[in-house]
N, C-alpha and C. Protein backbone atom coordinates (compact mmCIF):
# COMPACT_ATOMS: atom_id res chain seq x y z
N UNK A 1 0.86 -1.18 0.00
CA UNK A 1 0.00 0.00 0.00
C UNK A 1 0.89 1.23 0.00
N UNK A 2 0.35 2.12 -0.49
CA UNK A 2 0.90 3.25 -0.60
C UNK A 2 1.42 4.14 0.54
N UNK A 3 2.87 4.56 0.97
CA UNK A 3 2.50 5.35 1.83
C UNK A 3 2.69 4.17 3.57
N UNK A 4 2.54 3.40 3.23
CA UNK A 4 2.87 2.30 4.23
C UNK A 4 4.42 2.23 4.79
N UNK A 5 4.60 2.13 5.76
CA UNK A 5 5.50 2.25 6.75
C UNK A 5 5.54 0.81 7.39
N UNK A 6 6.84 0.27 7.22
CA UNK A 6 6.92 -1.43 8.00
C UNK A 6 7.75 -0.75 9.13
N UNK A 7 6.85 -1.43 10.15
CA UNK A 7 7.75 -0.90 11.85
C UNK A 7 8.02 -2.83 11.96
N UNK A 8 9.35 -2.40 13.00
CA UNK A 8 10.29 -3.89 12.84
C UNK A 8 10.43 -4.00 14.75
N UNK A 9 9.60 -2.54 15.13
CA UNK A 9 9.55 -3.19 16.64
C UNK A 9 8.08 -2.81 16.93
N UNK A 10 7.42 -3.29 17.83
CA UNK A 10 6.44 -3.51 18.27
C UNK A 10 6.53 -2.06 19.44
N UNK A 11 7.01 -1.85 19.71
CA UNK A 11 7.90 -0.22 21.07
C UNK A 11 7.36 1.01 20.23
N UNK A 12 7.10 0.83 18.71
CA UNK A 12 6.82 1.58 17.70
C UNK A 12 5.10 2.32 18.35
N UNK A 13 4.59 1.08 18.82
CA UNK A 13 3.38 1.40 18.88
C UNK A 13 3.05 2.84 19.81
N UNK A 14 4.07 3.43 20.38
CA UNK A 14 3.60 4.27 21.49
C UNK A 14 3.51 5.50 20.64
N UNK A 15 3.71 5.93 19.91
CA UNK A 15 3.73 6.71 18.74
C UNK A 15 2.19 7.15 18.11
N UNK A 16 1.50 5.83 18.14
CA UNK A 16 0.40 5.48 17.52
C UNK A 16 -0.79 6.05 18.63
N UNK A 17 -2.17 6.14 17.63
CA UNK A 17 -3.19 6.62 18.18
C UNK A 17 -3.92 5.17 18.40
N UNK A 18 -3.95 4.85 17.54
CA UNK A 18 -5.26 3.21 16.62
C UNK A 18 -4.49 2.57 16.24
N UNK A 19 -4.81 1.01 17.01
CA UNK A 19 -4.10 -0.21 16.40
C UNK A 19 -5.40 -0.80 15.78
N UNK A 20 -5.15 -1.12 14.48
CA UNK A 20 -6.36 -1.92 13.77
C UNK A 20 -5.56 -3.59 13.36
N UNK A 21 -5.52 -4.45 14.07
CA UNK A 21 -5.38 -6.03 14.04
C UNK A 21 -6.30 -6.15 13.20
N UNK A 22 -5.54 -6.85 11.91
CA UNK A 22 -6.15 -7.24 10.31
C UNK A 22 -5.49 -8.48 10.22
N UNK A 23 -5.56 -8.94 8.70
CA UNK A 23 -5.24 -10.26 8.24
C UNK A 23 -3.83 -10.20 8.03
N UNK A 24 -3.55 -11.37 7.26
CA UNK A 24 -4.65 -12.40 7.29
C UNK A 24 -5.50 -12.26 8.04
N UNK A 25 -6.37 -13.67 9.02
CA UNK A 25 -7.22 -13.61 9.88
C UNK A 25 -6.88 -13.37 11.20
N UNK A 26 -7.10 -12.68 12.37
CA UNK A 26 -6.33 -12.88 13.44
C UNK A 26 -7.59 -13.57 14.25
N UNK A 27 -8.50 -13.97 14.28
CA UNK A 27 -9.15 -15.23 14.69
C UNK A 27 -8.87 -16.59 14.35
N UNK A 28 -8.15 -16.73 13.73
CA UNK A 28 -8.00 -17.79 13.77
C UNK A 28 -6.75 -18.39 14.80
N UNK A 29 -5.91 -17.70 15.28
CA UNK A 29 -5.37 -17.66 16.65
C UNK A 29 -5.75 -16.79 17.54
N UNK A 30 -6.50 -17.06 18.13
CA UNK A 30 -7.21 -16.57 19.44
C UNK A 30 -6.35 -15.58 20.27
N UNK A 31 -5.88 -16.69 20.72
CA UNK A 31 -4.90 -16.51 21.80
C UNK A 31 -3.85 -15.42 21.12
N UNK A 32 -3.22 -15.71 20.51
CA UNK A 32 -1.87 -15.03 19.82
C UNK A 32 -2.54 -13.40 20.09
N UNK A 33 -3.62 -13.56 19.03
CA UNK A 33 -4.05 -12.17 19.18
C UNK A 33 -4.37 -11.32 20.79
N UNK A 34 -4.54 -12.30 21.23
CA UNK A 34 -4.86 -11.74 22.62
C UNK A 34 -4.00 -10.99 23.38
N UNK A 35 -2.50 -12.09 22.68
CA UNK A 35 -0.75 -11.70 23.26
C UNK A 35 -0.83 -10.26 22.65
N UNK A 36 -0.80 -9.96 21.10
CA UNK A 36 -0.31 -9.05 20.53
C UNK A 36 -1.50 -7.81 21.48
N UNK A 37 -2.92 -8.11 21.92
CA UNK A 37 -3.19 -6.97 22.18
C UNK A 37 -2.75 -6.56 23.71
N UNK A 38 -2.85 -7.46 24.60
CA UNK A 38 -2.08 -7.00 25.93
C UNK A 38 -0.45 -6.15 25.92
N UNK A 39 0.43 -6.75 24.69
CA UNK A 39 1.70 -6.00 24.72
C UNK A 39 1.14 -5.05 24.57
N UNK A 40 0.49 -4.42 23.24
CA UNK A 40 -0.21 -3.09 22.58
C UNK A 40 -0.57 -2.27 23.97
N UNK A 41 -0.92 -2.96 24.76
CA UNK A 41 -1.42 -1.96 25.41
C UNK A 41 -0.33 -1.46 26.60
N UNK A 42 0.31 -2.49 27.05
CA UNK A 42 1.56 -2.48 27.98
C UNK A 42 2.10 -1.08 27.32
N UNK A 43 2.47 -0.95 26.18
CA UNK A 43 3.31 0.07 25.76
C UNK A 43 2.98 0.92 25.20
N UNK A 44 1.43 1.54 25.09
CA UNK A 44 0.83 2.40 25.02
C UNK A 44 -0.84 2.19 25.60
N UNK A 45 -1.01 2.41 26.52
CA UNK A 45 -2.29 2.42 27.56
C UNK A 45 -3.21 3.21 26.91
N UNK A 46 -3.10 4.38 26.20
CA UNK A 46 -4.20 5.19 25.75
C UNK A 46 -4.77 4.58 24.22
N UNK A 47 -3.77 3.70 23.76
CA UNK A 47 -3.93 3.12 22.18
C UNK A 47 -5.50 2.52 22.23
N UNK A 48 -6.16 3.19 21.01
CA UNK A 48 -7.39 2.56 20.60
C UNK A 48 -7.14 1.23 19.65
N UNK A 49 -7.96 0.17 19.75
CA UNK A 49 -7.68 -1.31 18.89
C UNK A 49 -9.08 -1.84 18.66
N UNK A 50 -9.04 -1.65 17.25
CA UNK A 50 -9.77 -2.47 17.06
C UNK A 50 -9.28 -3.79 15.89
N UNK A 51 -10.30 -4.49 16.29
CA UNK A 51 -9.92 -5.90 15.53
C UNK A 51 -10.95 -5.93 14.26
N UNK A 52 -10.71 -6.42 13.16
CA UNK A 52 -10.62 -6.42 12.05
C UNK A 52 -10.96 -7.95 11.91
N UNK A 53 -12.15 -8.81 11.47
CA UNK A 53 -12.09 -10.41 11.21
C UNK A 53 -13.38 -10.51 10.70
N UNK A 54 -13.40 -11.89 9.89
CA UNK A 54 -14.27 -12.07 9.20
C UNK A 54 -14.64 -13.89 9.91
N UNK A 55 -14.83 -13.95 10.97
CA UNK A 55 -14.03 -15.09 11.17
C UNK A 55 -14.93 -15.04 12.85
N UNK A 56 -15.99 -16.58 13.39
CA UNK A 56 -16.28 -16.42 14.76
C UNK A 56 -15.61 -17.44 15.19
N UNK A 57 -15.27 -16.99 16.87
CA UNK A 57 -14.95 -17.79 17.59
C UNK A 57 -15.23 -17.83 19.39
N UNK A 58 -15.36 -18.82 19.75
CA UNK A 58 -15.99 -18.63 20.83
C UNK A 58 -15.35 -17.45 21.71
N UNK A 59 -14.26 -17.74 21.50
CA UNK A 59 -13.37 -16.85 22.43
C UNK A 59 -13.51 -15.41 22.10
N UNK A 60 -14.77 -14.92 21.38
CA UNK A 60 -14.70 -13.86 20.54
C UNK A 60 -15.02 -12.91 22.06
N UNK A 61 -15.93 -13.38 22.93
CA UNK A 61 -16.46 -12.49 23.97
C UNK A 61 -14.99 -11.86 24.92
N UNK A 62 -13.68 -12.66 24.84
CA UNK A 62 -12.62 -12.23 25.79
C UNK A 62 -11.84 -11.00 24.66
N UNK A 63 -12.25 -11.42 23.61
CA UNK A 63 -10.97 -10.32 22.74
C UNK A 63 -12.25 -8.96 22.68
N UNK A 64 -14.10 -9.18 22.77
CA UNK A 64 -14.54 -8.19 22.80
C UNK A 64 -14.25 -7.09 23.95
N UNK A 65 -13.80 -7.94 25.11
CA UNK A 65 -13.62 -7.18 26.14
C UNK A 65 -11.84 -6.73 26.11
N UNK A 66 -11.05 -7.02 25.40
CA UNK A 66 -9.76 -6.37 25.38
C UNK A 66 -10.10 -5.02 24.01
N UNK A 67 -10.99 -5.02 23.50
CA UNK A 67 -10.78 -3.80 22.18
C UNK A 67 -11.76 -3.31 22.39
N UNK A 68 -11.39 -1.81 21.75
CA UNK A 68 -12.72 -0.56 21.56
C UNK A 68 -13.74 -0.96 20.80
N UNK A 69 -13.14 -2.10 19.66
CA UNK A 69 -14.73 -2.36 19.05
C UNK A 69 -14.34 -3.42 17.83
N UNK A 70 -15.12 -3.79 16.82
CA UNK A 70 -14.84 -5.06 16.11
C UNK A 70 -15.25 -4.38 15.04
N UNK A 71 -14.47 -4.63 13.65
CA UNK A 71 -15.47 -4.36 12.71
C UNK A 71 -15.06 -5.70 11.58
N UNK A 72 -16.26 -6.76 11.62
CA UNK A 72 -17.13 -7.75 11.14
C UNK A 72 -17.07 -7.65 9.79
N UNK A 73 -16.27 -8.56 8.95
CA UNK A 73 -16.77 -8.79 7.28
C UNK A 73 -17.58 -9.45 6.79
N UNK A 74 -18.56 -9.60 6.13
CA UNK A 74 -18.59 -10.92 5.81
C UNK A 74 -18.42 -10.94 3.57
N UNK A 75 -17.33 -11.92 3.31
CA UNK A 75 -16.89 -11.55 2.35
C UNK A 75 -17.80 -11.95 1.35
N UNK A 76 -17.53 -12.21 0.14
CA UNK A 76 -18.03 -12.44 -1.40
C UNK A 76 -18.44 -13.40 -1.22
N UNK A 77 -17.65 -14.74 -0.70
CA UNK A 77 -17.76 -16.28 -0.37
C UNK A 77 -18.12 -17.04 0.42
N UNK A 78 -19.14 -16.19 1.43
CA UNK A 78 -19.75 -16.40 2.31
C UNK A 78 -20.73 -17.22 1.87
N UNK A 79 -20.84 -18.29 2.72
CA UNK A 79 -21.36 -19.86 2.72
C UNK A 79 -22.80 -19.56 3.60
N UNK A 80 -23.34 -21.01 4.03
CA UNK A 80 -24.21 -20.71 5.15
C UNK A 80 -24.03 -20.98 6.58
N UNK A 81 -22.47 -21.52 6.80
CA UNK A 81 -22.35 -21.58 8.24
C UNK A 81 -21.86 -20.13 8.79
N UNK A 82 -20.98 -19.44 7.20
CA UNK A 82 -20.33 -18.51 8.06
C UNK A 82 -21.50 -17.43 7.84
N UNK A 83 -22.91 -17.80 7.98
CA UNK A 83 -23.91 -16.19 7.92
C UNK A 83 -24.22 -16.88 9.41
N UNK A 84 -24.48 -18.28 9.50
CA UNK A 84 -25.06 -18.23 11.08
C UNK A 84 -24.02 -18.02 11.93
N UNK A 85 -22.77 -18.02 11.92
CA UNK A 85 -21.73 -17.25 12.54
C UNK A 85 -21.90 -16.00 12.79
N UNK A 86 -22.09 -15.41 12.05
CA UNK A 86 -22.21 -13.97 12.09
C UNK A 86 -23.48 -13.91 12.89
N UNK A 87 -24.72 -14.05 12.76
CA UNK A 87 -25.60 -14.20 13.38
C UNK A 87 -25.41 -14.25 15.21
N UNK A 88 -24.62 -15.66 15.31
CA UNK A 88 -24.03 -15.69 16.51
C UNK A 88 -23.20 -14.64 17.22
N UNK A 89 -22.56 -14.22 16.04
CA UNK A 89 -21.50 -12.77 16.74
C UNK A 89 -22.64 -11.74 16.90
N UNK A 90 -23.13 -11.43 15.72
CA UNK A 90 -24.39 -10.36 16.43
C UNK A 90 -25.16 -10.67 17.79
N UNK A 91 -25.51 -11.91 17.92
CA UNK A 91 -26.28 -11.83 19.54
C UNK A 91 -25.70 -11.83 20.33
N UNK A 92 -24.15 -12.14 20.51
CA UNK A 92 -22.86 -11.50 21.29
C UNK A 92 -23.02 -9.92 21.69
N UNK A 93 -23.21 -9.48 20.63
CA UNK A 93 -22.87 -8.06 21.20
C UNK A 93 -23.86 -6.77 21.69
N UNK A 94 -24.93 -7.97 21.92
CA UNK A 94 -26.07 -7.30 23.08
C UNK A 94 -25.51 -7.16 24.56
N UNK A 95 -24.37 -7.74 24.58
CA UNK A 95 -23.55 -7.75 26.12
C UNK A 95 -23.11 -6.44 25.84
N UNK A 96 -22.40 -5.98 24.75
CA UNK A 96 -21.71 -5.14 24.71
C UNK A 96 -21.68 -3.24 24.02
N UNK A 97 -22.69 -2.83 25.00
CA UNK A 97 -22.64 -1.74 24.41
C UNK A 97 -22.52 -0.32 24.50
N UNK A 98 -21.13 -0.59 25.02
CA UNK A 98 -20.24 0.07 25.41
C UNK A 98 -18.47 -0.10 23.96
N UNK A 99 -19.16 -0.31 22.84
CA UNK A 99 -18.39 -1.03 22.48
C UNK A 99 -18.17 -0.51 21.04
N UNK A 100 -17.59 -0.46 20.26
CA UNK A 100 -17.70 -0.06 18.85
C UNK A 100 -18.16 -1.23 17.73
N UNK A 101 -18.99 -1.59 16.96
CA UNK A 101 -18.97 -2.60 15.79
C UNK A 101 -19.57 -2.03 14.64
N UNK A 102 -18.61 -2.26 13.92
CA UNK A 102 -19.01 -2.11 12.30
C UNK A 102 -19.17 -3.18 11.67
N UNK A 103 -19.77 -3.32 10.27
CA UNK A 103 -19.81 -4.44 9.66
C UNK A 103 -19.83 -3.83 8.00
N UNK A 104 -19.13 -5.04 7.28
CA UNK A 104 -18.69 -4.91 6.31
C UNK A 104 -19.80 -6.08 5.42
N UNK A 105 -20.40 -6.04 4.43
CA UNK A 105 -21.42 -6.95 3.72
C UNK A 105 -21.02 -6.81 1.87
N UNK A 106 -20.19 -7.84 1.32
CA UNK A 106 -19.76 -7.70 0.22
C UNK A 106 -20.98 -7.39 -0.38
N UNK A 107 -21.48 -6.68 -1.38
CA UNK A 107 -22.64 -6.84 -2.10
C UNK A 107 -22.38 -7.87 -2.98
N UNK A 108 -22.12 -8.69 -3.41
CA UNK A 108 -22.54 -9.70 -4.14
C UNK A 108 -22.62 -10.91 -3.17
N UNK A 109 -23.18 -10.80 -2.20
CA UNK A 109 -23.69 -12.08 -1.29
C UNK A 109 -24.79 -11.83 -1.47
N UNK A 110 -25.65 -13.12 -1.98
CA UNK A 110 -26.88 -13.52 -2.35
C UNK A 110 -27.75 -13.78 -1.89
N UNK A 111 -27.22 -14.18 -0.32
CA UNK A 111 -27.52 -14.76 0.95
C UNK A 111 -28.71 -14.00 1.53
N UNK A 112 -29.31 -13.92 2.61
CA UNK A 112 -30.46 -13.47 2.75
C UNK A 112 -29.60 -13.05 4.38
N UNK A 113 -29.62 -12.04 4.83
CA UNK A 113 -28.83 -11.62 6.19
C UNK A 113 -29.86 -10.78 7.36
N UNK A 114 -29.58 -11.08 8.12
CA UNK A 114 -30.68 -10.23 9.22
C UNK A 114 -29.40 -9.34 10.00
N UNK A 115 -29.65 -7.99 10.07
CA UNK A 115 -29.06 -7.27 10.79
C UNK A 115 -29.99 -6.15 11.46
N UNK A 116 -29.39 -6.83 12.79
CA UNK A 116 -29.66 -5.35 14.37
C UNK A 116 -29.36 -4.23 13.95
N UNK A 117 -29.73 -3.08 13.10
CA UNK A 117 -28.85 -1.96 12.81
C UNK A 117 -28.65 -1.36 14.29
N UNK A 118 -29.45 -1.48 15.59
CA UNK A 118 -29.21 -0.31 16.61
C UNK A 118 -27.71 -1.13 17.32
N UNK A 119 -27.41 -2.26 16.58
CA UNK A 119 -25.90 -2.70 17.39
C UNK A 119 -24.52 -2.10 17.06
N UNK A 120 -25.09 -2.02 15.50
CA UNK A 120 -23.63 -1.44 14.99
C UNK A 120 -23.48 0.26 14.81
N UNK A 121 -22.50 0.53 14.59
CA UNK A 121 -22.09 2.14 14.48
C UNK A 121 -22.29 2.31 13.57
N UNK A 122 -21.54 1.37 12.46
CA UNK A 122 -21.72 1.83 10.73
C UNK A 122 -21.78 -0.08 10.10
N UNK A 123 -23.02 0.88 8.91
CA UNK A 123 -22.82 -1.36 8.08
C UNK A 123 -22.35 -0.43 6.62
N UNK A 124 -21.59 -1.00 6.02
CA UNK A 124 -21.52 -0.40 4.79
C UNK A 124 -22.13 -1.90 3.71
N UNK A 125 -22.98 -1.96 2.89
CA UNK A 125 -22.65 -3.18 1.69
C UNK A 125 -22.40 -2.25 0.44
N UNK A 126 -20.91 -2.87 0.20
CA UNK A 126 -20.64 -2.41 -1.40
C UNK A 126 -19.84 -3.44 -1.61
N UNK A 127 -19.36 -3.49 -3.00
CA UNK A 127 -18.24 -4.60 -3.51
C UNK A 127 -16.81 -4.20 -2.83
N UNK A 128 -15.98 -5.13 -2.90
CA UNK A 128 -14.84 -4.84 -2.44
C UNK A 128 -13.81 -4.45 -3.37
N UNK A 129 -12.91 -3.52 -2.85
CA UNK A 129 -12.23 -2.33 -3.58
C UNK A 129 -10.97 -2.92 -3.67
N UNK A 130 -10.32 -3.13 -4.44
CA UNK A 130 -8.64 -4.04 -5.23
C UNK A 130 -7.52 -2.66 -4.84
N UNK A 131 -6.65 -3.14 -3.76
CA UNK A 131 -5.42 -1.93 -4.26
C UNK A 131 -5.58 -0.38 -5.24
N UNK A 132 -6.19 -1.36 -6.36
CA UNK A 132 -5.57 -0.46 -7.49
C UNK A 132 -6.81 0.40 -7.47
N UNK A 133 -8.02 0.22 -7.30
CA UNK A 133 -9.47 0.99 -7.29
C UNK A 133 -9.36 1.69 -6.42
N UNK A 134 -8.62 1.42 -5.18
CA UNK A 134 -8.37 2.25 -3.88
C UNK A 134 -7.62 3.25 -4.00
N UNK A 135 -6.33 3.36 -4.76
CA UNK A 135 -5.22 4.21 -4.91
C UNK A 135 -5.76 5.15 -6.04
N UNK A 136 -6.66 4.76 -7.10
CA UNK A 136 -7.62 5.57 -7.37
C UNK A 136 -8.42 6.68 -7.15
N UNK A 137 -8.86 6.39 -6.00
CA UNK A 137 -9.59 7.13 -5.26
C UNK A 137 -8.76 7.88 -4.22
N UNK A 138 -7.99 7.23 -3.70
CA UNK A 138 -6.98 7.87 -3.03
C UNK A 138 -5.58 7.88 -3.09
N UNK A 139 -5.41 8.30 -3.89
CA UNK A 139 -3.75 8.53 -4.74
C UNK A 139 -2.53 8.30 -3.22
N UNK A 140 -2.24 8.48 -2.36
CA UNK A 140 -1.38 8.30 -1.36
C UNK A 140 -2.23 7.26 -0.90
N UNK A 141 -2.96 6.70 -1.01
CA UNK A 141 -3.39 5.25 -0.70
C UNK A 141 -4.12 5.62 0.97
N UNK A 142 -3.79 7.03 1.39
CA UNK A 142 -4.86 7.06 2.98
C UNK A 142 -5.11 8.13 2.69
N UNK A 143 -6.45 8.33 3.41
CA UNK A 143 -7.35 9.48 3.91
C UNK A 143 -6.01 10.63 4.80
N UNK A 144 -6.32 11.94 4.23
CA UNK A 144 -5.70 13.04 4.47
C UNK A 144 -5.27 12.70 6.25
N UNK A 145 -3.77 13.27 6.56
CA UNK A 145 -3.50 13.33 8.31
C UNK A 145 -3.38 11.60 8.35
N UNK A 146 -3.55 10.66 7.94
CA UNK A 146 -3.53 8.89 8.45
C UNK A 146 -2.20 8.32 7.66
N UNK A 147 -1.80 7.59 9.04
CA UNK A 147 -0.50 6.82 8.67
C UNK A 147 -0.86 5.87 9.01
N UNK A 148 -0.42 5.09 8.06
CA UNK A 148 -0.25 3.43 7.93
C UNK A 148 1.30 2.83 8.18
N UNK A 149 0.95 1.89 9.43
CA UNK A 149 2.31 0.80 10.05
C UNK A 149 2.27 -0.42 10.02
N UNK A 150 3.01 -1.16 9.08
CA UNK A 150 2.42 -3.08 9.26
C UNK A 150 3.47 -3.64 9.21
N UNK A 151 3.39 -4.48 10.41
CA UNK A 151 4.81 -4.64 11.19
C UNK A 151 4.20 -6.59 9.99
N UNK A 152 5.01 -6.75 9.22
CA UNK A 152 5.22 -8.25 8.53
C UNK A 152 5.69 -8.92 9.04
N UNK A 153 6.24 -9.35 10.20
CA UNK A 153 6.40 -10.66 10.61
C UNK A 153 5.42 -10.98 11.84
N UNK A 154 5.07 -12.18 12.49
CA UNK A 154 4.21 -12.81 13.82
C UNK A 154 5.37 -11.88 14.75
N UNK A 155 4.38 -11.51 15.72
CA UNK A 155 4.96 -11.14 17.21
C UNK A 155 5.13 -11.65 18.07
N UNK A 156 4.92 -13.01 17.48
CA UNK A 156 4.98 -14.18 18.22
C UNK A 156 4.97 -15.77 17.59
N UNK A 157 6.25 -15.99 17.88
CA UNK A 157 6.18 -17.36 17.00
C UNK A 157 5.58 -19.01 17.18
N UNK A 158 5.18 -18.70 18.74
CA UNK A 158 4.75 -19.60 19.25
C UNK A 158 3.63 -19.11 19.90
């Protein structure tokens, strides 16, 4: 991405306003993610985080309570277990509302979806935008004043 900055220490983060934990998936290690958000916060306490997944897991209620808020995909290739997933994450977050959630709805899912609008902050459905459609629209690849940091390797190897 354009304009992207690789940080090679994690100490980087105190710098930062918003940690947004993206993909790949970071549900699909639970735990790991859990590590990366407790350091995040060790070394900057005021840092906002949200998590970024397309992806449920039970353990979703402990990482809701470590982040400001979730924002929920559900992609192009969405099946029918992963809509009653989602489903499931939505009745999750009647616990939580104190909490931020967005949701993301590819428009070409065919699927038939029920959404709480008074749960989430923002739902957007549109198609999903390629690098190159993005840099399009936004030639430095971010919204005016926003820096982008993506630290490429695990913060944890185990």
């Amino acid at each position: 991405m354009s304009n992207a900055v690789e940080i090679s220490n994690i100490a980087k983060m105190d710098m930062c306003d918003i940690l947004c934990i993206t993909g790949g998936e970071p549900m699909l290690d639970p735990d790991k993610t859990l590590k990366i958000i407790a350091l995040a916060k060790r070394i900057n306490p005021s840092l906002i985080i949200y998590l970024y997944t397309a992806w449920f897991s039970e353990q979703l209620p402990e990482i809701i309570d470590a982040v400001d808020g979730i924002h929920f995909t559900l992609h192009s290739n969405a099946n029918n277990k992963d809509i009653d997933n989602f489903q499931r994450f939505q009745e999750m977050l009647r616990e939580y509302a104190d909490k931020s959630f967005r949701l993301y709805i590819n428009s070409n899912i065919k699927r038939p979806i029920t959404i709480y609008p008074y749960l989430w902050k923002r739902v957007e459905t549109k198609p999903w935008l390629s690098e190159e459609t993005l840099l399009a629209v936004q030639p430095n690849g971010l919204p005016k004043n926003e820096a982008l940091y993506i630290k490429i390797k695990y913060l944890f190897t185990n």
